[in-house]
Protein backbone atom coordinates (compact mmCIF):
# COMPACT_ATOMS: atom_id res chain seq x y z
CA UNK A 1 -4.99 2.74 9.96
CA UNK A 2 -3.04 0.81 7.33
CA UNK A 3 -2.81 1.46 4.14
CA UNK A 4 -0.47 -1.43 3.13
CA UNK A 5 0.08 -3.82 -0.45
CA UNK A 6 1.89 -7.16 -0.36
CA UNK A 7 3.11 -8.89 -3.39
CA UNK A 8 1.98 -12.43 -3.51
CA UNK A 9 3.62 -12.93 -7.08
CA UNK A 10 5.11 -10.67 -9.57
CA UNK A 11 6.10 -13.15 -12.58
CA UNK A 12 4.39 -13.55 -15.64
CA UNK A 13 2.67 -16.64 -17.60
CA UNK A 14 5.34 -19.25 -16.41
CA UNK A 15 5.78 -19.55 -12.68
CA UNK A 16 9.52 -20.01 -11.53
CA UNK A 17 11.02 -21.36 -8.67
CA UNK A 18 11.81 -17.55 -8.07
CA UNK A 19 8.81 -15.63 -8.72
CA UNK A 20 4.93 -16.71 -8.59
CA UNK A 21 2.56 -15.54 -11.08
CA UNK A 22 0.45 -12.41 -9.92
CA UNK A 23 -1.20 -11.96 -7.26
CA UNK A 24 -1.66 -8.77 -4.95
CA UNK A 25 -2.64 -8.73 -1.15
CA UNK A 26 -4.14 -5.04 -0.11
CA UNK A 27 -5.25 -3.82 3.47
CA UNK A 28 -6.35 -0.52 2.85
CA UNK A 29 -7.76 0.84 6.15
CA UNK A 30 -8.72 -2.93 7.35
CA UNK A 31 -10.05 -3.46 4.14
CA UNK A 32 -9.04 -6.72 3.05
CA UNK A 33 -8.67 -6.97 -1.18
CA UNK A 34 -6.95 -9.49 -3.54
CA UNK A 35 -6.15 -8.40 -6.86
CA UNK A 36 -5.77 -11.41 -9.26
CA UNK A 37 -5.20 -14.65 -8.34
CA UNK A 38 -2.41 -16.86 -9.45
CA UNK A 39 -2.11 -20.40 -9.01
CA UNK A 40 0.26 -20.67 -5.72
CA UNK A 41 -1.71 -17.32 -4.26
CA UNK A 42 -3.50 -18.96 -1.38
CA UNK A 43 -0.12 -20.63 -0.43
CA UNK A 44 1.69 -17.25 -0.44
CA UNK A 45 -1.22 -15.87 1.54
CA UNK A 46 -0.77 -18.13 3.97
CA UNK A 47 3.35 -17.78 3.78
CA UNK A 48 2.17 -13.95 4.57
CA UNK A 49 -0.07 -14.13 7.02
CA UNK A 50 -2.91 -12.14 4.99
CA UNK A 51 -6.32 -12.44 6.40
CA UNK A 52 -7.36 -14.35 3.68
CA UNK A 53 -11.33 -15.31 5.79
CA UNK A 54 -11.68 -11.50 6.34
CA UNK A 55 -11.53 -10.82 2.56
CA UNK A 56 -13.80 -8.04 1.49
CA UNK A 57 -13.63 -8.72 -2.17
CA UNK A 58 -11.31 -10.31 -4.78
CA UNK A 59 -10.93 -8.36 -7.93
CA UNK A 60 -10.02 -10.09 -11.24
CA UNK A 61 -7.81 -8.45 -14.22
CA UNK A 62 -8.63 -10.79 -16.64
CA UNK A 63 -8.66 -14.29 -18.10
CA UNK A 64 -5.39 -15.37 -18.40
CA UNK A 65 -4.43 -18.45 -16.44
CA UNK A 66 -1.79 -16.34 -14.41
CA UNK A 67 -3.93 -13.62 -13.23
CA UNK A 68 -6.76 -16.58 -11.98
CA UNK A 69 -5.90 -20.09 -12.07
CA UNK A 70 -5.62 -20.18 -8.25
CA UNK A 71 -9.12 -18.81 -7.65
CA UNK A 72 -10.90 -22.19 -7.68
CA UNK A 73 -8.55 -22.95 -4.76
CA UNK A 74 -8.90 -20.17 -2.64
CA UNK A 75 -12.88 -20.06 -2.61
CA UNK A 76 -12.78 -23.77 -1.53
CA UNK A 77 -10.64 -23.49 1.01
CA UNK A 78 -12.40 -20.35 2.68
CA UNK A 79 -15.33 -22.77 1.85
CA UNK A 80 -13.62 -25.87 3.93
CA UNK A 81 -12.31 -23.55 6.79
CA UNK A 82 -16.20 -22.53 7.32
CA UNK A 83 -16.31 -19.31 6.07
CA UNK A 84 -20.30 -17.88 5.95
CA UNK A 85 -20.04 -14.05 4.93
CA UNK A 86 -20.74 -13.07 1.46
CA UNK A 87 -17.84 -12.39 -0.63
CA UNK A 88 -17.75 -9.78 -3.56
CA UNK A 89 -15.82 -11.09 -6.74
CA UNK A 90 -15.04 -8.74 -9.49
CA UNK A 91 -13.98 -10.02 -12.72
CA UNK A 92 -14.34 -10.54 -16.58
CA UNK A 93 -18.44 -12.06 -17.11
CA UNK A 94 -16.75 -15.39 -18.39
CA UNK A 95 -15.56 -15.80 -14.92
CA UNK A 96 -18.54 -16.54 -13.24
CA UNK A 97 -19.38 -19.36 -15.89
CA UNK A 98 -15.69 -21.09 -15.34
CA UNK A 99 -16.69 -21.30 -11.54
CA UNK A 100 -19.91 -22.87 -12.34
CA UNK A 101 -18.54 -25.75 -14.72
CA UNK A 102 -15.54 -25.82 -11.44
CA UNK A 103 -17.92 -26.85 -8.77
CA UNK A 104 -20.69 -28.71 -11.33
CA UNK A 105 -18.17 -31.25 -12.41
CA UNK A 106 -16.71 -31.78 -8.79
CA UNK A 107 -20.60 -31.44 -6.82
CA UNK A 108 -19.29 -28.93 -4.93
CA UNK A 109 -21.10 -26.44 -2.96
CA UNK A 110 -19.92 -23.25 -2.12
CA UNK A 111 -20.42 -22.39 1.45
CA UNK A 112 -21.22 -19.09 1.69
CA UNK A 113 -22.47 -15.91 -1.05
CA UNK A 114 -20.21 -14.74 -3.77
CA UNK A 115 -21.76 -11.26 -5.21
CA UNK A 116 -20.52 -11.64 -8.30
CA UNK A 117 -19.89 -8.43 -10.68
CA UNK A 118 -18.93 -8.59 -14.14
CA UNK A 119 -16.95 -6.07 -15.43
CA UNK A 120 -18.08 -3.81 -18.19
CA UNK A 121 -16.36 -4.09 -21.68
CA UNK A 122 -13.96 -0.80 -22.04
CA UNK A 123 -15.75 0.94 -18.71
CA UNK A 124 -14.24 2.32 -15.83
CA UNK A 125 -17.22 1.76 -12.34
CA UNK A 126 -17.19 1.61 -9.15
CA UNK A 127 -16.52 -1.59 -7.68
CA UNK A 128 -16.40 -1.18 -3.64
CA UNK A 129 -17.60 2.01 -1.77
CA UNK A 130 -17.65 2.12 2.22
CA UNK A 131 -17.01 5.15 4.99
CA UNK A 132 -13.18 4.17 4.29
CA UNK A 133 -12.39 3.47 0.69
CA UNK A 134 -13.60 3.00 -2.46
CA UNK A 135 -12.00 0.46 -5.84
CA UNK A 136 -12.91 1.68 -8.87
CA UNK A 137 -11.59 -0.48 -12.74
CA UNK A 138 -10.50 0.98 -15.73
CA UNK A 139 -9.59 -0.87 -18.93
CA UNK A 140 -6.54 -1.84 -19.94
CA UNK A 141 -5.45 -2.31 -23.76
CA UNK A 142 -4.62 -5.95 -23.25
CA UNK A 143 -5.02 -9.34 -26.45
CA UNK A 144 -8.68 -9.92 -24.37
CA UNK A 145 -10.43 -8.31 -22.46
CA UNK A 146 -8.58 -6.76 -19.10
CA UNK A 147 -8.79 -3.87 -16.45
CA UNK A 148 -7.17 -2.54 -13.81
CA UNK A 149 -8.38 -0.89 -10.23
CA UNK A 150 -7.80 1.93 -8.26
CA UNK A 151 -8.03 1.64 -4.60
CA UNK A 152 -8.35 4.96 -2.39
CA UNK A 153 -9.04 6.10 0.72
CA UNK A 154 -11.91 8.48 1.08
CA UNK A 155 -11.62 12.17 1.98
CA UNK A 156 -10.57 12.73 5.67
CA UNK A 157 -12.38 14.74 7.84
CA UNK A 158 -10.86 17.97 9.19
CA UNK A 159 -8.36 17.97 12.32
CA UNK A 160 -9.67 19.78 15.26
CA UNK A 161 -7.34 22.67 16.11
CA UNK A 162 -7.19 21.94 20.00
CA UNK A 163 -6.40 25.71 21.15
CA UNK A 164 -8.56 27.12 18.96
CA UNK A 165 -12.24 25.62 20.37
CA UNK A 166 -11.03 25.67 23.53
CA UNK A 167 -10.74 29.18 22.96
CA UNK A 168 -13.77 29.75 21.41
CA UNK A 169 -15.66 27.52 24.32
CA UNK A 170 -17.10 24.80 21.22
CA UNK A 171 -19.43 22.58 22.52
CA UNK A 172 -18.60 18.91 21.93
CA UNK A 173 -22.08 18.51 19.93
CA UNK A 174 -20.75 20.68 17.62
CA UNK A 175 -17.69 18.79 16.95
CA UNK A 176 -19.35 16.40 14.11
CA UNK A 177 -20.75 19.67 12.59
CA UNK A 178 -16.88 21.76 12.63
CA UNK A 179 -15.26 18.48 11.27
CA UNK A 180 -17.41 17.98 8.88
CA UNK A 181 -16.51 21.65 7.70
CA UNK A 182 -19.46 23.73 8.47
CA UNK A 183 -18.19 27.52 10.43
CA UNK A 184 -19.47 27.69 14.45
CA UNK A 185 -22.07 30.13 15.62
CA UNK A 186 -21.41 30.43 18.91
CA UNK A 187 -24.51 31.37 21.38
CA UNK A 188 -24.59 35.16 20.85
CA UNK A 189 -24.69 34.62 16.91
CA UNK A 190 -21.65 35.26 16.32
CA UNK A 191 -19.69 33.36 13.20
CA UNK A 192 -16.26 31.61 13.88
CA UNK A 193 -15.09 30.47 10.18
CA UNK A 194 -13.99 26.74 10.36
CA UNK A 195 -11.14 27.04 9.00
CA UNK A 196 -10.19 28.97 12.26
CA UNK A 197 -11.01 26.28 14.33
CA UNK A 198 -9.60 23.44 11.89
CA UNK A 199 -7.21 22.23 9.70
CA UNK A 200 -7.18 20.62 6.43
CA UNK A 201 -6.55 16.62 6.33
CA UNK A 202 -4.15 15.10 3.98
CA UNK A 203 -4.60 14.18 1.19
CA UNK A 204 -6.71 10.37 0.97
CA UNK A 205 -4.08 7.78 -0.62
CA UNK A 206 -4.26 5.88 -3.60
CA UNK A 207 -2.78 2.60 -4.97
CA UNK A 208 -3.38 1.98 -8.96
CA UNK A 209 -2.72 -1.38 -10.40
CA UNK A 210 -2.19 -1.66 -14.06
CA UNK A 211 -2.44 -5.60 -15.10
CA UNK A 212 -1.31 -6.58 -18.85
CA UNK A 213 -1.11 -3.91 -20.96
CA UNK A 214 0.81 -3.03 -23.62
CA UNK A 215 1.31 0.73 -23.67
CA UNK A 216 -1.63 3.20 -23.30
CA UNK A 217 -1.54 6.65 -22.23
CA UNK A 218 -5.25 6.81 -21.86
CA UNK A 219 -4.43 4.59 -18.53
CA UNK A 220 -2.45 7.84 -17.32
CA UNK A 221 -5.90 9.48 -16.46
CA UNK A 222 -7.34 6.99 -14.57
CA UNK A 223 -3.82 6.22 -12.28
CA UNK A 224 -3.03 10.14 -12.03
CA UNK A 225 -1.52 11.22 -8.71
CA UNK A 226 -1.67 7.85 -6.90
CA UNK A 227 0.60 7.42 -3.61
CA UNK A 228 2.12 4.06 -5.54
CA UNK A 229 1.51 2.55 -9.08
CA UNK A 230 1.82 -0.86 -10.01
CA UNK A 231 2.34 -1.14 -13.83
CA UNK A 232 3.66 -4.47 -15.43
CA UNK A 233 6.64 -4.14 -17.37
CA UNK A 234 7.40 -7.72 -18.73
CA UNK A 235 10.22 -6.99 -21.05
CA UNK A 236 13.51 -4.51 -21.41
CA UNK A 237 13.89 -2.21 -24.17
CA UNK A 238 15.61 -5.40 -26.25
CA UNK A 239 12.36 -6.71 -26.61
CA UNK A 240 10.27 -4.29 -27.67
CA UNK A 241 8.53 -5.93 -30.91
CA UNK A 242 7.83 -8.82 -28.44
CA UNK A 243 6.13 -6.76 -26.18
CA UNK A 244 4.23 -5.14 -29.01
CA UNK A 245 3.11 -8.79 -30.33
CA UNK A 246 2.29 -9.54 -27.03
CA UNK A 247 0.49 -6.47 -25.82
CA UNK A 248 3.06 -6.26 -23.03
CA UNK A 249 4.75 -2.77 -21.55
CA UNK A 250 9.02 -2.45 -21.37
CA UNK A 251 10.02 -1.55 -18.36
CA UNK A 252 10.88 2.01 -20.19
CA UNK A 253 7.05 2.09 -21.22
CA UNK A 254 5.66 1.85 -17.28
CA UNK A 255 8.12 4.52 -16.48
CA UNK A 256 6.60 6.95 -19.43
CA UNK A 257 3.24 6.19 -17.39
CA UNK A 258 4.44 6.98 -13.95
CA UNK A 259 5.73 9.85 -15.09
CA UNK A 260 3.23 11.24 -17.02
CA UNK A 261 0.42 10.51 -14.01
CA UNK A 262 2.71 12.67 -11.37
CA UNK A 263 2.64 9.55 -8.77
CA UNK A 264 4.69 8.89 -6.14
CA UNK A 265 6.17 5.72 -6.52
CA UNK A 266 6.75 3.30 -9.60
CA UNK A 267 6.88 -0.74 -8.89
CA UNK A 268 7.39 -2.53 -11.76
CA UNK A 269 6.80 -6.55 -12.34
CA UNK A 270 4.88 -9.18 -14.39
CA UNK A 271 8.55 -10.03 -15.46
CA UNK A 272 9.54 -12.37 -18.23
CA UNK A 273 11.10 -15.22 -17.25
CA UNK A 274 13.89 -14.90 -18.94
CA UNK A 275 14.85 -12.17 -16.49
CA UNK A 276 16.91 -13.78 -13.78
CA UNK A 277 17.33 -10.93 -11.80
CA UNK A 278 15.81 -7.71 -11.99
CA UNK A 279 18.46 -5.33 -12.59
CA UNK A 280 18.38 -4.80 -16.37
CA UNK A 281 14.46 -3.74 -16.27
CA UNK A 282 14.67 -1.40 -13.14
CA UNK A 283 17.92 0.50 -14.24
CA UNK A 284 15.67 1.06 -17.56
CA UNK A 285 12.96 2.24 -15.82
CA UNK A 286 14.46 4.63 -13.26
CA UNK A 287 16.00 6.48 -16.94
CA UNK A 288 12.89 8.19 -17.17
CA UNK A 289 11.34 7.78 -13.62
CA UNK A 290 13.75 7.66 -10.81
CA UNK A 291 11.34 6.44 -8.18
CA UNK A 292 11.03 2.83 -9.56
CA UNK A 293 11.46 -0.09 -7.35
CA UNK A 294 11.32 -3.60 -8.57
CA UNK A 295 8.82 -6.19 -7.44
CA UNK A 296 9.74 -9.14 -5.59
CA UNK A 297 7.30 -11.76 -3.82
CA UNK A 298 6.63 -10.94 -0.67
CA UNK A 299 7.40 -7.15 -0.75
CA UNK A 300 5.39 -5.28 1.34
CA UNK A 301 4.51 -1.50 0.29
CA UNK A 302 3.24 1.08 3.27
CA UNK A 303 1.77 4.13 2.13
């Protein structure tokens, strides 16, 4: 199964011509997520082809225009296009109150459930659990209020070694049982350890996305080891009292993070827009973590 994230937009508070504002499109395991909401998003889902009426949830950093402008939107489209399944929608408490002034002042009704959850002041929870994956938050250090989320896989089960119950003449209702990771008794009592008839799975992948934040190594706990890490980086290292004023990250700054979690993969955006290109922020970051690869809309990322 797929374990896939697509950026919608990777620009900061002004939109360009270049870049939309942020927006993130995630299929992990035919889980459908979309992490923050830009205005433009539900055009650049479409432009994508994301599933955007098989959404599982939509999860909301915080209450900037350019993380959420483009929710109102997106919820009245699925609305128009007849969508009836409940929808989960994570975001700041204030959220739920702009939606309800939204569709008070137009009469609108909303065609179908939105679970709302509001996210807990300085808290990292659990957001989304099922058999295949699970989204957790974790704060971010941000001028108001803001989080991020980690979205995994959960743990595989053990491969079958073929040979090996053949061998030992396993019956299949056992299979479950071995899988699962408990050892065989076979039908004169004697013990086969499991790991003699299986093998360990990989490891379940992760995908941490870091909103606005300026920089915070207590974020490196909660995005340790991930498969690929998201971290904004809106300015270069010219501009680092401006990212301090702003409670922004340098491109230097994400890098420090990446490396200091042990992931896999660095991808760097919320750019400035005074960044035409991003060369100047990427060469920056790869200094201290090689593995960076700058954001552009439409990227898609397979882990």
């Amino acid at each position: 199964m797929k374990f896939e994230i697509t950026i919608l937009g990777c620009g900061s508070a002004t939109p360009t011509l270049r870049r939309h504002a942020t927006a993130q499109y995630v299929n992990a395991r035919e889980r459908y997520f979309l992490i923050d909401c830009a205005e433009g998003t539900q055009l650049q889902l479409r432009r994508y082809k994301a599933h955007v009426q098989r959404l599982h949830a939509i999860f909301i950093s915080h209450l900037h225009g350019d993380h959420y402008l483009g929710l109102m939107g997106l919820l009245s489209t699925m609305h128009l296009l007849g969508r009836k399944k409940a929808l989960k929608l994570c975001g700041p408490p204030g959220l739920i109150e702009i939606l309800d002034v939204h569709w008070k002042m137009g009469k609108t009704t909303i065609g179908f459930p939105i679970d709302f959850h509001p996210l807990e002041k300085g808290k990292s929870e659990l957001l989304y659990e099922d058999s295949q994956v699970f989204v957790r938050s974790f704060p971010l250090k941000h001028r108001i209020d803001c989080w991020g989320f980690r979205v995994e896989e959960q743990p595989l089960k053990r491969k079958v070694i073929k040979e090996a119950v053949d061998a030992h003449q396993v019956p299949v209702a056992w299979m479950k049982r071995i899988v699962d990771g408990e050892d065989y008794i076979n039908p004169t009592g004697h013990t086969i350890p499991n790991n003699k008839l299986t093998r360990p799975p990989r490891p379940p992948k992760a995908y941490a996305f870091c909103s606005d934040t300026a920089y915070d190594e207590r974020i490196i706990d909660h995005v340790k080891n991930v498969n690929l890490l998201y971290h904004e980086a809106t300015f270069a290292d010219a501009m680092q009292y401006r990212a301090k004023e702003t409670f922004h990250s340098t491109a230097r700054e994400a890098a420090r993070i990446a490396k200091s979690a042990e992931v896999d993969q660095l991808v760097i955006g919320h750019y400035s827009a005074r960044y035409r290109t991003t060369d100047l922020l990427v060469n920056e970051a790869r200094q201290e973590f090689p593995a960076t690869t700058g954001a552009e809309d439409g990227m898609t990322f397979t882990l």
